[in-house]
C-alpha atoms as a PDB file:
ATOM      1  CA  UNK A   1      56.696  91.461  65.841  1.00  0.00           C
ATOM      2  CA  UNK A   2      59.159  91.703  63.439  1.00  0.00           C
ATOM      3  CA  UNK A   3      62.604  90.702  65.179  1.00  0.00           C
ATOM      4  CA  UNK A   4      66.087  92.551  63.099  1.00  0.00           C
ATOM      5  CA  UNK A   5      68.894  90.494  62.648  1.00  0.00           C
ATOM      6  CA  UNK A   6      72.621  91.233  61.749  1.00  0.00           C
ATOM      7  CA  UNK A   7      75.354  89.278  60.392  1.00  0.00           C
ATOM      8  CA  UNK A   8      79.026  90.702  61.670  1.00  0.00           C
ATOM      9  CA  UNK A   9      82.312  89.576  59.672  1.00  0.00           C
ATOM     10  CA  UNK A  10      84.580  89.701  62.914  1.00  0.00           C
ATOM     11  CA  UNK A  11      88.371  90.345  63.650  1.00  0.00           C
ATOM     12  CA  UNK A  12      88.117  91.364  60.151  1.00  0.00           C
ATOM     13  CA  UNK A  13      88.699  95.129  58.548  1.00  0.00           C
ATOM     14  CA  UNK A  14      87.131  93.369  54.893  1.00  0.00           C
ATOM     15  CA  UNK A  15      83.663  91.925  54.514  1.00  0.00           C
ATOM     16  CA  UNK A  16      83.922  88.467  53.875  1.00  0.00           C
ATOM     17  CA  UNK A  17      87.048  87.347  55.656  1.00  0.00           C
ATOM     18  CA  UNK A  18      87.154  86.908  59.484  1.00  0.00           C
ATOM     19  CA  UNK A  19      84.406  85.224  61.307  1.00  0.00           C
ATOM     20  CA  UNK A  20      81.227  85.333  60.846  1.00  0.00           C
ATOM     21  CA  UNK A  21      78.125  85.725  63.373  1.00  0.00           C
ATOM     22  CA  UNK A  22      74.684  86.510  63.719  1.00  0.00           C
ATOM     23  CA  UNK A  23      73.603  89.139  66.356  1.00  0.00           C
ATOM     24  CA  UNK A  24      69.939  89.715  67.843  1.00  0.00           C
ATOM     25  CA  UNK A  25      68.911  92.063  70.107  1.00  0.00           C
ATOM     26  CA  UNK A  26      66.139  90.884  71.596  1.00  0.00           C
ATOM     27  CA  UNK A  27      62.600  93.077  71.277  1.00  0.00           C
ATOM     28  CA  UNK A  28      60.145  90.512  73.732  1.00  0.00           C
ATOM     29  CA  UNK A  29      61.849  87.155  75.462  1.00  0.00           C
ATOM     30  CA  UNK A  30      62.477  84.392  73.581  1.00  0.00           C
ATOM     31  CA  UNK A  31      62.632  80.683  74.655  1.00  0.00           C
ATOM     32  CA  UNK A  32      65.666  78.567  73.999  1.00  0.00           C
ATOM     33  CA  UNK A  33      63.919  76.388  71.485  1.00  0.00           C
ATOM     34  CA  UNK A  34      63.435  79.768  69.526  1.00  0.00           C
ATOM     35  CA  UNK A  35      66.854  80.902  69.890  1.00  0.00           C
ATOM     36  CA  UNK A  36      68.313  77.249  68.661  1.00  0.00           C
ATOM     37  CA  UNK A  37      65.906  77.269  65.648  1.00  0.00           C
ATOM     38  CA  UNK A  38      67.375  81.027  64.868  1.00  0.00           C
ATOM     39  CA  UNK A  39      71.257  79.741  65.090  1.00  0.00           C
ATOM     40  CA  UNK A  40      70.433  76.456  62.794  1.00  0.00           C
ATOM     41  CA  UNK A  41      68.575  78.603  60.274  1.00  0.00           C
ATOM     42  CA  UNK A  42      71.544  81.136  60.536  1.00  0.00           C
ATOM     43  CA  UNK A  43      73.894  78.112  60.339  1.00  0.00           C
ATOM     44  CA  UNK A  44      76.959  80.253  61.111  1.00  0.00           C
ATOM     45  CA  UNK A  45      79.377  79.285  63.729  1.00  0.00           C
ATOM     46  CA  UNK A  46      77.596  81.339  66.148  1.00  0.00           C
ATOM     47  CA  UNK A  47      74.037  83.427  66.400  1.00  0.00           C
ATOM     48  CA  UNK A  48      74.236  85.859  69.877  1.00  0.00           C
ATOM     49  CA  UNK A  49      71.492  87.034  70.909  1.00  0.00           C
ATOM     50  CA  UNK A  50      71.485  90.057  73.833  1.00  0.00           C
ATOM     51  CA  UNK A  51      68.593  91.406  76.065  1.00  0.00           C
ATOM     52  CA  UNK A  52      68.471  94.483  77.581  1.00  0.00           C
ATOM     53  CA  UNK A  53      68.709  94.969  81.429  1.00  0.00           C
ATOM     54  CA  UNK A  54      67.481  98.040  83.224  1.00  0.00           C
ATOM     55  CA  UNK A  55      70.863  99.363  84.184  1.00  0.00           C
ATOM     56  CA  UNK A  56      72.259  99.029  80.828  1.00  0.00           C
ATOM     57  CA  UNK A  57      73.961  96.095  80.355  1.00  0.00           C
ATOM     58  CA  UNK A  58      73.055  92.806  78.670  1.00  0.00           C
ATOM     59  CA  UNK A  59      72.165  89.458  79.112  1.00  0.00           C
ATOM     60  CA  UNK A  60      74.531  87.449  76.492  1.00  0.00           C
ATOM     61  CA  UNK A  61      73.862  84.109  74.964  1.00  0.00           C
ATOM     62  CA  UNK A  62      75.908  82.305  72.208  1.00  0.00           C
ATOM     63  CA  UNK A  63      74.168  79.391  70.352  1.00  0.00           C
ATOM     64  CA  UNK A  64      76.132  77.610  67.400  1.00  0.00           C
ATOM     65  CA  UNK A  65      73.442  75.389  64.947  1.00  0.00           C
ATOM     66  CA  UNK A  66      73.598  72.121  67.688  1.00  0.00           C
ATOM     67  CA  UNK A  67      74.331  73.897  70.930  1.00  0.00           C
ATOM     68  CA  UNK A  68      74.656  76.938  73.624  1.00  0.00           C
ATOM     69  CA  UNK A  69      78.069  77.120  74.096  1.00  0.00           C
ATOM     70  CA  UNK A  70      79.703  78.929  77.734  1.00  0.00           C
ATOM     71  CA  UNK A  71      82.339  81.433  76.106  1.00  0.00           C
ATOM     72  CA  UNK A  72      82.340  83.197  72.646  1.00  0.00           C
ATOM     73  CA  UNK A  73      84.875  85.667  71.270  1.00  0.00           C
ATOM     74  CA  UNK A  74      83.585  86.271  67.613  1.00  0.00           C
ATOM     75  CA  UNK A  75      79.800  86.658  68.807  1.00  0.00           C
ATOM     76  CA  UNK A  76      80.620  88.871  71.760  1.00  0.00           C
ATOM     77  CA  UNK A  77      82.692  91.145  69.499  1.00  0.00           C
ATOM     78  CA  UNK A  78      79.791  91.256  67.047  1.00  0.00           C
ATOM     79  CA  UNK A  79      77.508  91.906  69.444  1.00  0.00           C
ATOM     80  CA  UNK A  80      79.691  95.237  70.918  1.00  0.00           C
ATOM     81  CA  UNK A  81      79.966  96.285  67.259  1.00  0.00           C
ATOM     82  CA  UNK A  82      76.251  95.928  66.597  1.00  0.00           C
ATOM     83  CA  UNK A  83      75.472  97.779  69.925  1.00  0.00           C
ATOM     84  CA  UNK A  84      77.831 101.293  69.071  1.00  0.00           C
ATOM     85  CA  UNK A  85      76.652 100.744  65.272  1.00  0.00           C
ATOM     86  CA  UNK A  86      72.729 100.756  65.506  1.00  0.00           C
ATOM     87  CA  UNK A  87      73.221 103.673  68.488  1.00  0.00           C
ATOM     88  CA  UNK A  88      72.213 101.328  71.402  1.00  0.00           C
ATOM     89  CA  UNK A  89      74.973 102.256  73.020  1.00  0.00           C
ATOM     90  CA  UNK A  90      77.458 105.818  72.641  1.00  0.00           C
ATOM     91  CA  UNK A  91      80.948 105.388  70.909  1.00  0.00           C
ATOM     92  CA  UNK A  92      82.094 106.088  75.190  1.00  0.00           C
ATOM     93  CA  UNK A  93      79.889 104.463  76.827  1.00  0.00           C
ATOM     94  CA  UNK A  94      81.202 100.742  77.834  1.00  0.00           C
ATOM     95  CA  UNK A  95      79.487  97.516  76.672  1.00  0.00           C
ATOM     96  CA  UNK A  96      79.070  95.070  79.808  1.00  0.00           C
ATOM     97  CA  UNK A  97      77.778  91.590  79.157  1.00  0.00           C
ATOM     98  CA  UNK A  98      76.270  89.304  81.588  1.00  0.00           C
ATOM     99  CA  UNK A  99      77.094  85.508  80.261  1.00  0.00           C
ATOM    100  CA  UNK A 100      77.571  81.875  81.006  1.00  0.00           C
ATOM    101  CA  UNK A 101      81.788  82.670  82.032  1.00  0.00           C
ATOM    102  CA  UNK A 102      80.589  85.763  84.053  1.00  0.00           C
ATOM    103  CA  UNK A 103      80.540  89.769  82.947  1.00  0.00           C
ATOM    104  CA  UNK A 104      82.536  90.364  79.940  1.00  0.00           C
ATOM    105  CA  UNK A 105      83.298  93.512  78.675  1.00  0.00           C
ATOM    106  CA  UNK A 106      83.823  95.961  75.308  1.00  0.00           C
ATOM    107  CA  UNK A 107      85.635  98.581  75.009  1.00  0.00           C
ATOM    108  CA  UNK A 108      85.566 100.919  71.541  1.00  0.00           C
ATOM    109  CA  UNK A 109      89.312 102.471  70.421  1.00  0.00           C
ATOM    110  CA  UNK A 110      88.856 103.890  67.256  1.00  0.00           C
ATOM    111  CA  UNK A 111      88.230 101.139  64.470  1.00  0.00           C
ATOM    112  CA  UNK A 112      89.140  98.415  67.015  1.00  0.00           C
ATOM    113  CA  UNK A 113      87.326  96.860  70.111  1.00  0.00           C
ATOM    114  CA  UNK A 114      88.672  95.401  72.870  1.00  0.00           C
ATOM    115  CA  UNK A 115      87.260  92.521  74.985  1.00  0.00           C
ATOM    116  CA  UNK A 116      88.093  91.759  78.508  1.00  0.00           C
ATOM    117  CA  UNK A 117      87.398  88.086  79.085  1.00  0.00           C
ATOM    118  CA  UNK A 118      89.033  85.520  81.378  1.00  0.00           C
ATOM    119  CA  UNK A 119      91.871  83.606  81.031  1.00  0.00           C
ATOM    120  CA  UNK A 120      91.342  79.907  80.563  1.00  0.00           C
ATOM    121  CA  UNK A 121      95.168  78.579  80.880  1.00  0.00           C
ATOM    122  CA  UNK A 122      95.759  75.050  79.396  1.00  0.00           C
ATOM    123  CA  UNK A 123      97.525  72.742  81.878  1.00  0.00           C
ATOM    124  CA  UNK A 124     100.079  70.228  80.037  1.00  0.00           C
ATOM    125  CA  UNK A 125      98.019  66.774  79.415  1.00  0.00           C
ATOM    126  CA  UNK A 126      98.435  63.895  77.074  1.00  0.00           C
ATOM    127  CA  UNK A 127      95.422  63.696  74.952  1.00  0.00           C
ATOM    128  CA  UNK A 128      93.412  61.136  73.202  1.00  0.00           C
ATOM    129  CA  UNK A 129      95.665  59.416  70.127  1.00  0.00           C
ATOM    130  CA  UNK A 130      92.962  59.127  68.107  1.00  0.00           C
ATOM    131  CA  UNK A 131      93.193  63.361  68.455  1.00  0.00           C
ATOM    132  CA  UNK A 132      96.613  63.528  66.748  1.00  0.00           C
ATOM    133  CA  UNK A 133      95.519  60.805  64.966  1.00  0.00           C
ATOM    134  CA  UNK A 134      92.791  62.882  63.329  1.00  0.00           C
ATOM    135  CA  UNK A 135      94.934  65.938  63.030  1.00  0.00           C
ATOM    136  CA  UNK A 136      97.557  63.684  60.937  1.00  0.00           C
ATOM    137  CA  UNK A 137     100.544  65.631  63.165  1.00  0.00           C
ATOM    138  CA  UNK A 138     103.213  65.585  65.081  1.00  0.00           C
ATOM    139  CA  UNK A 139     102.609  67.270  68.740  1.00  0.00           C
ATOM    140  CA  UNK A 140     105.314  69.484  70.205  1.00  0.00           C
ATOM    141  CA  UNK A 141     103.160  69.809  73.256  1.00  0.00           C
ATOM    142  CA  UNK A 142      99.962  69.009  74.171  1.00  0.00           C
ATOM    143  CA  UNK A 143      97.612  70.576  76.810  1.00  0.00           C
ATOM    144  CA  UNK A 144      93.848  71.144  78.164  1.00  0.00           C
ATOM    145  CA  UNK A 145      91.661  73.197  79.508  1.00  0.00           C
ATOM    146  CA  UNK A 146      88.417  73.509  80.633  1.00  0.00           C
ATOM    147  CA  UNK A 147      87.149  73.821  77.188  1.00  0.00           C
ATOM    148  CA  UNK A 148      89.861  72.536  75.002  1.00  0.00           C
ATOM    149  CA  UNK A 149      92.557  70.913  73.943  1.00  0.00           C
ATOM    150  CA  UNK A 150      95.561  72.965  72.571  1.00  0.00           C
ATOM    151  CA  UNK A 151      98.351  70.958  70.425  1.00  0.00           C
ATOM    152  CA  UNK A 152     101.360  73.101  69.750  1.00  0.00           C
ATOM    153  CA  UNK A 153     103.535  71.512  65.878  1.00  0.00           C
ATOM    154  CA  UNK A 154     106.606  72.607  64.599  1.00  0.00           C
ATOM    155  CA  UNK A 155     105.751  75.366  62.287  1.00  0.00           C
ATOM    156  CA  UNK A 156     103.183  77.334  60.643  1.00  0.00           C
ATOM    157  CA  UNK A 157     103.339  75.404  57.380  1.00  0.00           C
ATOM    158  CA  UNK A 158     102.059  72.720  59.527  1.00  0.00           C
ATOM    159  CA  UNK A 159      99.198  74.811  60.815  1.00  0.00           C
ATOM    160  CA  UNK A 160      98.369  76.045  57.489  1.00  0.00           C
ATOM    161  CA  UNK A 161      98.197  72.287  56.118  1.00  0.00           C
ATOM    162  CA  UNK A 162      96.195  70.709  58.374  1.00  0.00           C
ATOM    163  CA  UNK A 163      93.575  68.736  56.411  1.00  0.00           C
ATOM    164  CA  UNK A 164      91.619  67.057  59.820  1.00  0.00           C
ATOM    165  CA  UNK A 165      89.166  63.785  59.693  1.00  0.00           C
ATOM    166  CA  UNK A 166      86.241  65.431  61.014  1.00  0.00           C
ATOM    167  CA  UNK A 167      84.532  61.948  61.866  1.00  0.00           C
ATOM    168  CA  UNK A 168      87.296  60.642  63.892  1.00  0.00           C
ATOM    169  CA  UNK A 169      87.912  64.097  66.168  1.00  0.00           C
ATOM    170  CA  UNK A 170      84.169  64.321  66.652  1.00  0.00           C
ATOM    171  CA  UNK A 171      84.715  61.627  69.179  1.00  0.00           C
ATOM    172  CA  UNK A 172      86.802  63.637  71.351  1.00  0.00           C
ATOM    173  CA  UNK A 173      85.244  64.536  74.392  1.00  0.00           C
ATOM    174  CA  UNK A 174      86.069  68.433  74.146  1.00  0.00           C
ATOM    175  CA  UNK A 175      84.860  71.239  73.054  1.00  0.00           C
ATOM    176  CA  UNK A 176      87.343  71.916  70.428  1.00  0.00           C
ATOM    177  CA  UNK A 177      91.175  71.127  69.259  1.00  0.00           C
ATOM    178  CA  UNK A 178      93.197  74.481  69.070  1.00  0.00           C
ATOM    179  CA  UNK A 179      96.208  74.064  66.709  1.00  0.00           C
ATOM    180  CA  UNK A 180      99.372  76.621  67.273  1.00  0.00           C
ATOM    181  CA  UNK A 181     102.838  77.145  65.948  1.00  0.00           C
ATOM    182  CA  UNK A 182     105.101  80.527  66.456  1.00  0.00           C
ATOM    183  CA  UNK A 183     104.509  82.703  63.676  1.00  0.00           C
ATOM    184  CA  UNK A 184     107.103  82.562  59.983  1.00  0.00           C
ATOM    185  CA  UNK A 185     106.192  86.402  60.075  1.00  0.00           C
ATOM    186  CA  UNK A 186     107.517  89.322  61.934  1.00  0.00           C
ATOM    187  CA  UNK A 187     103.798  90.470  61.861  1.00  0.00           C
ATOM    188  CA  UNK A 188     102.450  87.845  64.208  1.00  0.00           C
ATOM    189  CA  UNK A 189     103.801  86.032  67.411  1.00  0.00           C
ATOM    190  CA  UNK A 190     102.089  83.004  66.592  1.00  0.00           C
ATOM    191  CA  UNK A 191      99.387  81.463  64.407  1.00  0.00           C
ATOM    192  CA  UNK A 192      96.598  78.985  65.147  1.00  0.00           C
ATOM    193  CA  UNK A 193      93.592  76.995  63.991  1.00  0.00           C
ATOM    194  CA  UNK A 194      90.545  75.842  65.662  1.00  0.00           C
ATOM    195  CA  UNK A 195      88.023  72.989  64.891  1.00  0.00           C
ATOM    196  CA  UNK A 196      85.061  71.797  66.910  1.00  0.00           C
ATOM    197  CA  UNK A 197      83.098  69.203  65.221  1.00  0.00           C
ATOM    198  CA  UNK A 198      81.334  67.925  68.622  1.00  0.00           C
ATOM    199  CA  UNK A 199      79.693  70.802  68.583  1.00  0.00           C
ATOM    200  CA  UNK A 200      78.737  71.639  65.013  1.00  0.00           C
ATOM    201  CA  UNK A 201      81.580  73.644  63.769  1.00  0.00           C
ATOM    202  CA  UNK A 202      84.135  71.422  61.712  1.00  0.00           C
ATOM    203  CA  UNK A 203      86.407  74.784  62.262  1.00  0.00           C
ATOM    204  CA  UNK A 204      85.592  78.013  63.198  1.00  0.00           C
ATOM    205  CA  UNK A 205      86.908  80.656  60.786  1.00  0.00           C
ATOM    206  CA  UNK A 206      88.389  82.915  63.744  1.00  0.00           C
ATOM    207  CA  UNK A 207      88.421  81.655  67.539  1.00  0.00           C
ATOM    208  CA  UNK A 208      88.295  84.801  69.962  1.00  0.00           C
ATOM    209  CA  UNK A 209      87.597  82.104  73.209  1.00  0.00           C
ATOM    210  CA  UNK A 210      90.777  80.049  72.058  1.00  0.00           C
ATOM    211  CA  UNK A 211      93.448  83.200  72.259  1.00  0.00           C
ATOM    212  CA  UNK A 212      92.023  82.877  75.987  1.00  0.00           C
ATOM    213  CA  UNK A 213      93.929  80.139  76.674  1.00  0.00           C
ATOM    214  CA  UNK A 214      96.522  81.075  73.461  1.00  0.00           C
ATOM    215  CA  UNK A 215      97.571  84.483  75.405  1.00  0.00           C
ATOM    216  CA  UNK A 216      99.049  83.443  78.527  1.00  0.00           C
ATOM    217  CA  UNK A 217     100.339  80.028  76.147  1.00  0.00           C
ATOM    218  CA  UNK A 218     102.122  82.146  73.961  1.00  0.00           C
ATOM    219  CA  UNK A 219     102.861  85.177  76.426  1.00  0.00           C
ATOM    220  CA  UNK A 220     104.721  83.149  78.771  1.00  0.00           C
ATOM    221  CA  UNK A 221     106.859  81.093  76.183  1.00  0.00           C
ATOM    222  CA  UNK A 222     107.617  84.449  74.578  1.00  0.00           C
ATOM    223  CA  UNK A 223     108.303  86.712  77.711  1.00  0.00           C
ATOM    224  CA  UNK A 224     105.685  88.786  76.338  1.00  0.00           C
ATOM    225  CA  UNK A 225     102.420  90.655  77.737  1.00  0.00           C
ATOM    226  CA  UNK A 226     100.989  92.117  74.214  1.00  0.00           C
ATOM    227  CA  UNK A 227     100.840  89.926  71.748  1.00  0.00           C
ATOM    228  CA  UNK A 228      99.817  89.885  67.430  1.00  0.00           C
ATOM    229  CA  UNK A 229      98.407  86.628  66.384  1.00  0.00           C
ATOM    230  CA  UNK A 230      96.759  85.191  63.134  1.00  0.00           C
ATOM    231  CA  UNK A 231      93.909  82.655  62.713  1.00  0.00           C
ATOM    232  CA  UNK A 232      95.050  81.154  59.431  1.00  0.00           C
ATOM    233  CA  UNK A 233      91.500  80.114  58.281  1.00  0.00           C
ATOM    234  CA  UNK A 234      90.708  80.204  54.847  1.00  0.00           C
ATOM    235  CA  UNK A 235      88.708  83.333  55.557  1.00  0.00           C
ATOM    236  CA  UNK A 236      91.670  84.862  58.546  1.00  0.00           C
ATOM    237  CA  UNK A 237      91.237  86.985  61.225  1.00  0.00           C
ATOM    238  CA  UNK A 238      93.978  89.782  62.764  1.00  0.00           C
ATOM    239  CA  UNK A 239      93.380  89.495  66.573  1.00  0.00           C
ATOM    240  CA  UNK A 240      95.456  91.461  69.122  1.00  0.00           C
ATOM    241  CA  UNK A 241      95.967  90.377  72.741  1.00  0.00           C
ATOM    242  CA  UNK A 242      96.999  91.595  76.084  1.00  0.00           C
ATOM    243  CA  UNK A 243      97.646  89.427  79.676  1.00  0.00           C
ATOM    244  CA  UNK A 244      96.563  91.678  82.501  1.00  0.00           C
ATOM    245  CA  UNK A 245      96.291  89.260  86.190  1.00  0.00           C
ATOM    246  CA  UNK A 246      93.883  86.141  85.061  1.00  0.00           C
ATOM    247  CA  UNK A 247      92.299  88.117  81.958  1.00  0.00           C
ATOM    248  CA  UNK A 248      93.121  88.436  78.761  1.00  0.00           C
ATOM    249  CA  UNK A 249      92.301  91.705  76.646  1.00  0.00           C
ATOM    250  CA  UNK A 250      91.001  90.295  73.225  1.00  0.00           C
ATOM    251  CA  UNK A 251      91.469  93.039  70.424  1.00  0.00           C
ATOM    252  CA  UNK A 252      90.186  92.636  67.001  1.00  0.00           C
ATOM    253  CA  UNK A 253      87.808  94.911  64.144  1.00  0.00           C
ATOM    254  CA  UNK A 254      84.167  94.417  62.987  1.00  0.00           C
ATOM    255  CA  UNK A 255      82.139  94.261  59.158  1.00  0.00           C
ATOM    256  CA  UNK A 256      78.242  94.262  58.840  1.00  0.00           C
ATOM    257  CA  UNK A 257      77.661  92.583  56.094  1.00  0.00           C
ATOM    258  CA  UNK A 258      73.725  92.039  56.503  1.00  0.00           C
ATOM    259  CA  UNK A 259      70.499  93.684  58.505  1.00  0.00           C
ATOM    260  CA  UNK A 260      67.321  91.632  57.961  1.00  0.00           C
ATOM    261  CA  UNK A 261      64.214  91.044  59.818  1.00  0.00           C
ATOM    262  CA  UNK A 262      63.138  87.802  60.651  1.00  0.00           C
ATOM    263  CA  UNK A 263      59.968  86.900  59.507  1.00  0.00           C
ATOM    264  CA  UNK A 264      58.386  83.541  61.351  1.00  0.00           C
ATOM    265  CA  UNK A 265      58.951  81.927  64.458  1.00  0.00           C
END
């Protein structure tokens, strides 16, 4: 059986910027070997791939080309946009996920979608020096969470600059480094890069699971409960988020760029 396959630009309004991901939705069950031979040969950041429950919702996986990973922002956003694109699901109707951090949800307003996910709050911790070693900064503040660990420098310039030694921050025993300074523009309330070499992504293009733990960063030093911020990846991504209890309301916009049908395996 021929199994289609989608490729999603995310937090993007433009093909080819934002992040991109691959999206299945599953015709028959798969195995996990399957599923990581579909996200090396994809070789994005992230392949998702959803199954169809009988009240509606969907079981929601996230592989990247080495691992399954517990939380994805990018991939989860594809997936909603996939769902409401190919008819799946109505423009109304509400796209609930079950997933490794729990039910997730999608929302469609207008062109935009908006995720409900949980927060995951850094706590301030020193970190490893080789990690600011690798990075080649300055910290302002350093912190971790269950995932990550966040590094706040003086200024975007800095964030923008940041040429990392992948082999050395491969050793750290995280998921991924997330890199923030406020924003030099009124458009944004902060900016922010995100690299995870441990597990096969020297830096994600545009990190919807970091501005879970960005938010209520940002939100509290700011006073603020919406926020603008800017993933300032070569390719960028516009994300918009909101602090609501211990979630955070991930907004951003979706491109296909591809619809293919996988051939072997």
């Amino acid at each position: 059986m021929k199994q289609k396959i989608r490729v999603v630009d995310a937090f993007t309004d433009r093909a080819f910027k934002g992040n991109p991901a691959a999206v299945c939705i599953l015709k028959e069950p798969r195995d996990d070997g399957w599923r990581q031979d579909v996200a090396r040969e994809m070789n994005l950041s992230e392949t998702a791939f959803l199954e169809k429950r009988s009240d509606g919702s969907y079981e929601l996986r996230w592989f990247t080309p080495a691992v399954e990973v517990d939380l994805c922002g990018h991939a989860t956003l594809a997936s909603a946009h996939v769902l409401w694109e190919s008819g799946e699901l109505a423009a109304g109707q509400k796209a609930l996920f079950h997933t490794r951090s729990g039910i997730l949800s999608a929302v469609k307003q207008g062109d935009w979608i908006e995720m409900d996910f949980p927060a995951e709050t850094e706590k301030p911790s020193d970190v490893p020096a080789e990690l600011i070693e690798a990075l080649g900064v300055t910290a302002l503040y350093t912190g971790r969470n269950r995932f990550d660990c966040l590094v706040e420098v003086d200024r975007e310039e800095t964030v923008r600059a940041l040429n990392p030694d992948m082999t050395r921050l491969k050793k750290v025993d995280m998921r991924g480094v997330i890199v923030t300074s406020r924003s030099r523009s009124a458009d944004y309330d902060f900016v922010s890069r995100f690299f995870a070499p441990a597990v096969g992504v020297d830096e994600d293009p545009v990190t919807g699971s970091a501005h879970c733990c960005l938010g209520p960063y940002w939100g509290g030093k700011l006073g603020k409960k919406t926020l603008r911020a800017y993933q300032a990846s070569s390719r960028g991504g516009i994300l918009r988020v909101g602090l609501k209890d211990d979630r955070v309301l991930i907004g951003g916009q979706a491109v296909t760029v591809l619809c293919a049908d996988l051939l072997s395996g």
